[in-house]
Protein backbone atom coordinates (compact mmCIF):
# COMPACT_ATOMS: atom_id res chain seq x y z
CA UNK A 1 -11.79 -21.04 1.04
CA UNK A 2 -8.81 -19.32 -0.45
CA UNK A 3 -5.93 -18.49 1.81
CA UNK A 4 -4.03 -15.83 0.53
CA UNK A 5 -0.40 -15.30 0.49
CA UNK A 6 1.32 -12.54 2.91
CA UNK A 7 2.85 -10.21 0.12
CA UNK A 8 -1.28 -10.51 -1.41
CA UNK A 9 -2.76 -9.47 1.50
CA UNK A 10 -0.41 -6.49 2.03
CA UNK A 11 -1.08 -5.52 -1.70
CA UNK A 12 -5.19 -5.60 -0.75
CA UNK A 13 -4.34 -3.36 2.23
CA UNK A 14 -2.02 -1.03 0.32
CA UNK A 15 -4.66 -0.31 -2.53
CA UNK A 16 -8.00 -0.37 0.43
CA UNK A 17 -6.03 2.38 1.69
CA UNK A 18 -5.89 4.22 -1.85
CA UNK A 19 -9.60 3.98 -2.35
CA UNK A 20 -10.27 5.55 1.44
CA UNK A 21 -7.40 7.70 1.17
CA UNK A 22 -5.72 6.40 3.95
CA UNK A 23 -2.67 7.72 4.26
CA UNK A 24 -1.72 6.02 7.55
CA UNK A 25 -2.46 2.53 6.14
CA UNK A 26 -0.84 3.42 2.92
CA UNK A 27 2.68 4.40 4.79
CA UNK A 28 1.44 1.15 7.36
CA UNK A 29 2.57 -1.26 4.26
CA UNK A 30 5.71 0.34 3.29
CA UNK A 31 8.96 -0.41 4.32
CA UNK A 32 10.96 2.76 5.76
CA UNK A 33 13.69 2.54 2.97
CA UNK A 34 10.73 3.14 0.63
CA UNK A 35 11.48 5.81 -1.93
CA UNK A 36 7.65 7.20 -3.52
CA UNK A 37 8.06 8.72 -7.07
CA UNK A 38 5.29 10.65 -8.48
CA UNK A 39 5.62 11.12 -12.18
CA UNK A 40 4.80 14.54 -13.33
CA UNK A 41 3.86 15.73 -9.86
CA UNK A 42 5.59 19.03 -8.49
């Protein structure tokens, strides 16, 4: 068995919540003094 590292396991929930389009699990791994750029969105 393979214990994974804190910072790993919030990566794995960041991107699970991409592919359910999560949005409250996405924001749930963030810090608040996150800044979100999306390149060549409006």
């Amino acid at each position: 068995m393979t214990l994974n590292s804190p910072n790993k396991e919030t990566v794995e929930r960041y991107l699970d919540g991409f592919r359910r389009t999560d949005h409250a699990q996405i924001l749930g791994c963030l810090t608040d003094d996150i800044k979100w750029t999306v390149f060549g969105a409006f």
